[in-house]
C-alpha atoms as a PDB file:
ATOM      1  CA  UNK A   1     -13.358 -37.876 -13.346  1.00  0.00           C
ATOM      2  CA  UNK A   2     -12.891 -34.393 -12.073  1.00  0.00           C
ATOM      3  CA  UNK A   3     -10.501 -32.965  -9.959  1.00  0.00           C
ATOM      4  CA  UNK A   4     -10.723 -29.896  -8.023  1.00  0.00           C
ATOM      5  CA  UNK A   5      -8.093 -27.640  -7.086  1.00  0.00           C
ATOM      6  CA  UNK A   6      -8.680 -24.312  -4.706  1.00  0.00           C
ATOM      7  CA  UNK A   7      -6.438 -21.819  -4.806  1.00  0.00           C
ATOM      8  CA  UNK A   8      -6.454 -18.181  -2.697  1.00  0.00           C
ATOM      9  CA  UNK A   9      -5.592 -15.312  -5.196  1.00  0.00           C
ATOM     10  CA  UNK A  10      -5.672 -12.127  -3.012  1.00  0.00           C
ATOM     11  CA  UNK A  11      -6.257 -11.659   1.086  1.00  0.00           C
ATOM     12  CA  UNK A  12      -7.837  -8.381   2.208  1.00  0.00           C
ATOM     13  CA  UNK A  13      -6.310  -7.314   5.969  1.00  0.00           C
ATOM     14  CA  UNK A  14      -7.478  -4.996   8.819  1.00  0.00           C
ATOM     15  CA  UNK A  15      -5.363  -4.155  11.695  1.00  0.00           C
ATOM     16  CA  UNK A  16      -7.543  -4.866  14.835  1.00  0.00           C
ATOM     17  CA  UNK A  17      -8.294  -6.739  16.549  1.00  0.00           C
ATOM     18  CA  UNK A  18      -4.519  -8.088  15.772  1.00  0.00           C
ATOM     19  CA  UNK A  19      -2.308  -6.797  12.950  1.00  0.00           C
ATOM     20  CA  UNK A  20      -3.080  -7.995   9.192  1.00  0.00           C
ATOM     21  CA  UNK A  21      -6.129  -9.813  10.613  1.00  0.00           C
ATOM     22  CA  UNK A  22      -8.133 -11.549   7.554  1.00  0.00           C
ATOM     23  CA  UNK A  23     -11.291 -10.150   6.448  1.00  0.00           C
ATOM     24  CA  UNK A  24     -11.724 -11.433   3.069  1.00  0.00           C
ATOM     25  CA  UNK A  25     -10.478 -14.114   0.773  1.00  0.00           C
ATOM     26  CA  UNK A  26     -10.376 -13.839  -3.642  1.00  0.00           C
ATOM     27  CA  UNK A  27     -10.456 -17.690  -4.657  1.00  0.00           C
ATOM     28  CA  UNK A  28     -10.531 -19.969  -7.944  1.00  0.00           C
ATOM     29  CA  UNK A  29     -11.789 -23.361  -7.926  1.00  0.00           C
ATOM     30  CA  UNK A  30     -11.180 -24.791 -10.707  1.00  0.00           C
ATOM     31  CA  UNK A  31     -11.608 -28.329 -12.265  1.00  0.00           C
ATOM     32  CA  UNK A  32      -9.818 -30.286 -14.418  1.00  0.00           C
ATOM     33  CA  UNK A  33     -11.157 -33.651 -16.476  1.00  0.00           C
ATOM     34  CA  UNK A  34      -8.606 -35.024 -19.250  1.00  0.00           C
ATOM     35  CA  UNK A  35      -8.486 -32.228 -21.593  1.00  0.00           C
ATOM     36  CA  UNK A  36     -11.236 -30.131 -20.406  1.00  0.00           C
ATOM     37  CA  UNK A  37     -11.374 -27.334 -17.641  1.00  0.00           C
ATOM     38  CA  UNK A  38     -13.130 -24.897 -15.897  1.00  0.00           C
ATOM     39  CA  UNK A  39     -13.304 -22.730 -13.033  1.00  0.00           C
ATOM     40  CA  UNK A  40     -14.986 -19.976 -10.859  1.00  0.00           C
ATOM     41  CA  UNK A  41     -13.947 -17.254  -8.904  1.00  0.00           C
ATOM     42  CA  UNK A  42     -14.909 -16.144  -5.721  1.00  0.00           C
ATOM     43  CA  UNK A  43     -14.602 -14.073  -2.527  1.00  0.00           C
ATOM     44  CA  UNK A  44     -15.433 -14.822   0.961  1.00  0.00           C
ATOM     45  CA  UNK A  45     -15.488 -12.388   3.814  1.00  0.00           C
ATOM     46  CA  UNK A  46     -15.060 -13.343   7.659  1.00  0.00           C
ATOM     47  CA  UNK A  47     -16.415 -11.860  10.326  1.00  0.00           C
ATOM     48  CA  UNK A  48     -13.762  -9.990  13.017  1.00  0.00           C
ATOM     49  CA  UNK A  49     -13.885 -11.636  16.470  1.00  0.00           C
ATOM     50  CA  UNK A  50     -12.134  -9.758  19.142  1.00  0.00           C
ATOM     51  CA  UNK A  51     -11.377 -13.007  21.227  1.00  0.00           C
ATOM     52  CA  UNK A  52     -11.110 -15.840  18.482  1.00  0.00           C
ATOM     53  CA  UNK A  53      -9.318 -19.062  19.946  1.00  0.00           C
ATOM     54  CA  UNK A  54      -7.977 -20.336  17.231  1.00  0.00           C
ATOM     55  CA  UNK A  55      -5.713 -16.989  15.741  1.00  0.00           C
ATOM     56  CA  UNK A  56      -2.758 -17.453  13.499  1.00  0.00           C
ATOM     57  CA  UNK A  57      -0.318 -14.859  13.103  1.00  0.00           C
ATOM     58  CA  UNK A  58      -0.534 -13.870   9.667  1.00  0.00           C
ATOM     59  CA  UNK A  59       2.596 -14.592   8.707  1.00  0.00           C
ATOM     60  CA  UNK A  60       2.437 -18.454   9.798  1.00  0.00           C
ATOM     61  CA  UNK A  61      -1.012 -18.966   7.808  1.00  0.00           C
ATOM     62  CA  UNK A  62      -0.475 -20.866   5.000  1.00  0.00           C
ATOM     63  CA  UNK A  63      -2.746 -21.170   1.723  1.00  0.00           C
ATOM     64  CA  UNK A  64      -4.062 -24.433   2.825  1.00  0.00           C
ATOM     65  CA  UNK A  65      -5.220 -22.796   6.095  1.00  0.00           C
ATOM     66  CA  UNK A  66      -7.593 -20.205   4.108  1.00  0.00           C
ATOM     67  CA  UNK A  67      -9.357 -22.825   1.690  1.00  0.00           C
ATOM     68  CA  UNK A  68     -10.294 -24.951   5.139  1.00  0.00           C
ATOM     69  CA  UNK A  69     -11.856 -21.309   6.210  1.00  0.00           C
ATOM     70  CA  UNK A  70     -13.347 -20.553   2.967  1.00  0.00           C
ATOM     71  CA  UNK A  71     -14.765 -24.498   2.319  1.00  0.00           C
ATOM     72  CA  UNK A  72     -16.076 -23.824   6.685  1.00  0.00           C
ATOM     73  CA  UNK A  73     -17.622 -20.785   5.110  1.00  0.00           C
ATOM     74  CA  UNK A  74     -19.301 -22.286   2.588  1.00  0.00           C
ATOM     75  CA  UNK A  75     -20.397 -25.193   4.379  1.00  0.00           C
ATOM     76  CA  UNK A  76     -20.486 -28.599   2.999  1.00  0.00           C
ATOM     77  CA  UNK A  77     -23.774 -27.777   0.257  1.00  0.00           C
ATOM     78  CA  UNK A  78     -22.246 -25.105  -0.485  1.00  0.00           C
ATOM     79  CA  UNK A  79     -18.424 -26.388  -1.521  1.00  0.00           C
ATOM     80  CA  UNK A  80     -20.981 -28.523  -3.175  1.00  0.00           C
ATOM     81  CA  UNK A  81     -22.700 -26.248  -5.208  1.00  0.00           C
ATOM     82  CA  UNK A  82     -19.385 -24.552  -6.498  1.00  0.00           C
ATOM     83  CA  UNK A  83     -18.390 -27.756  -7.521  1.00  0.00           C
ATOM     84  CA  UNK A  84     -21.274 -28.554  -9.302  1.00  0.00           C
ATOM     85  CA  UNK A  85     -21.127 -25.387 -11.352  1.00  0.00           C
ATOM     86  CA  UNK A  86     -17.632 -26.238 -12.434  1.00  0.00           C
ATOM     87  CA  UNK A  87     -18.177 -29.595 -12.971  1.00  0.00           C
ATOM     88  CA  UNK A  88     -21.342 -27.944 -15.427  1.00  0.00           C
ATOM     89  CA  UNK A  89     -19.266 -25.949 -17.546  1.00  0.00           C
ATOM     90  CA  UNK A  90     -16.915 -29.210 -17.933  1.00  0.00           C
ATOM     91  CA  UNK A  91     -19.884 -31.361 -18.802  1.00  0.00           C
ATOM     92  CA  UNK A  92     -20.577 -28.227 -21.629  1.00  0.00           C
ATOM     93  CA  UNK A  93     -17.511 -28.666 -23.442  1.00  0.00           C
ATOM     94  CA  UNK A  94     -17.696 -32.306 -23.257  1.00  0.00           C
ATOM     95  CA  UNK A  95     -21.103 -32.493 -25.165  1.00  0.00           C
ATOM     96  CA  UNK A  96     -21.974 -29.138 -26.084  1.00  0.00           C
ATOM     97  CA  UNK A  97     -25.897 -28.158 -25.634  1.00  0.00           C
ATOM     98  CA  UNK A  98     -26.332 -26.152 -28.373  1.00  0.00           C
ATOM     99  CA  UNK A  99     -25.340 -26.416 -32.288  1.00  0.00           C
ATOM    100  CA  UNK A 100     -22.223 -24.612 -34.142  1.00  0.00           C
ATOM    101  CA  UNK A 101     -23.224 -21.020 -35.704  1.00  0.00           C
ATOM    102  CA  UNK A 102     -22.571 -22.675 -38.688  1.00  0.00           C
ATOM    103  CA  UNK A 103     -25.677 -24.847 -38.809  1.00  0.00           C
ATOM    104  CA  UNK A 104     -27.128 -24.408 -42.367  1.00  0.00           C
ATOM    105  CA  UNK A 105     -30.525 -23.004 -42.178  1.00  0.00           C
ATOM    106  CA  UNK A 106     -33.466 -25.978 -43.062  1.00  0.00           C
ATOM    107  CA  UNK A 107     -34.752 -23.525 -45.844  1.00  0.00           C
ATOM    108  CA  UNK A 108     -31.465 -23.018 -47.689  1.00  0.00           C
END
């Protein structure tokens, strides 16, 4: 079984409508199963909204609080998807779809 882990590597800032207001997110998800693992990186950008309820001060939002915006972003097929593609380049190592270089040629 595969678990996923999110992480936010970089946070891009513009000062208005409130100081250090988030624009864009650099993630990883990546995906761990025994001894294999995989991940993919990403970036997600949010739109600025003058009046938006919900505003935390940048220096009370924690890591946890951007992966809920970036998952909302995605939407729930899409979290899926970037799953999926991890969970693909696990399921590669695992039981690789292609043969070693070293395969001796059938005419040799």
């Amino acid at each position: 079984m595969t678990t996923y882990t999110w992480s936010i590597n970089a946070l891009y800032t513009v000062q208005k409508p409130d100081p250090d207001y988030i624009v864009n997110a650099m993630w990883t998800l990546t995906g761990v199963n025994g001894q294999y693992s995989a991940s993919i990186d990403g970036n997600t950008q949010f739109a600025v909204q003058a009046q938006k309820p919900d505003y935390i001060p940048y220096d009370q939002i924690t890591e946890a609080d951007v992966i809920a915006w970036v998952q909302a972003s995605l939407g729930e097929q899409g979290v899926a998807n970037t799953e999926a593609c991890v969970q693909g380049q696990i399921d590669s190592q695992i039981n690789p779809p292609i043969s070693p270089a070293n395969t001796p040629l059938p005419w040799a």
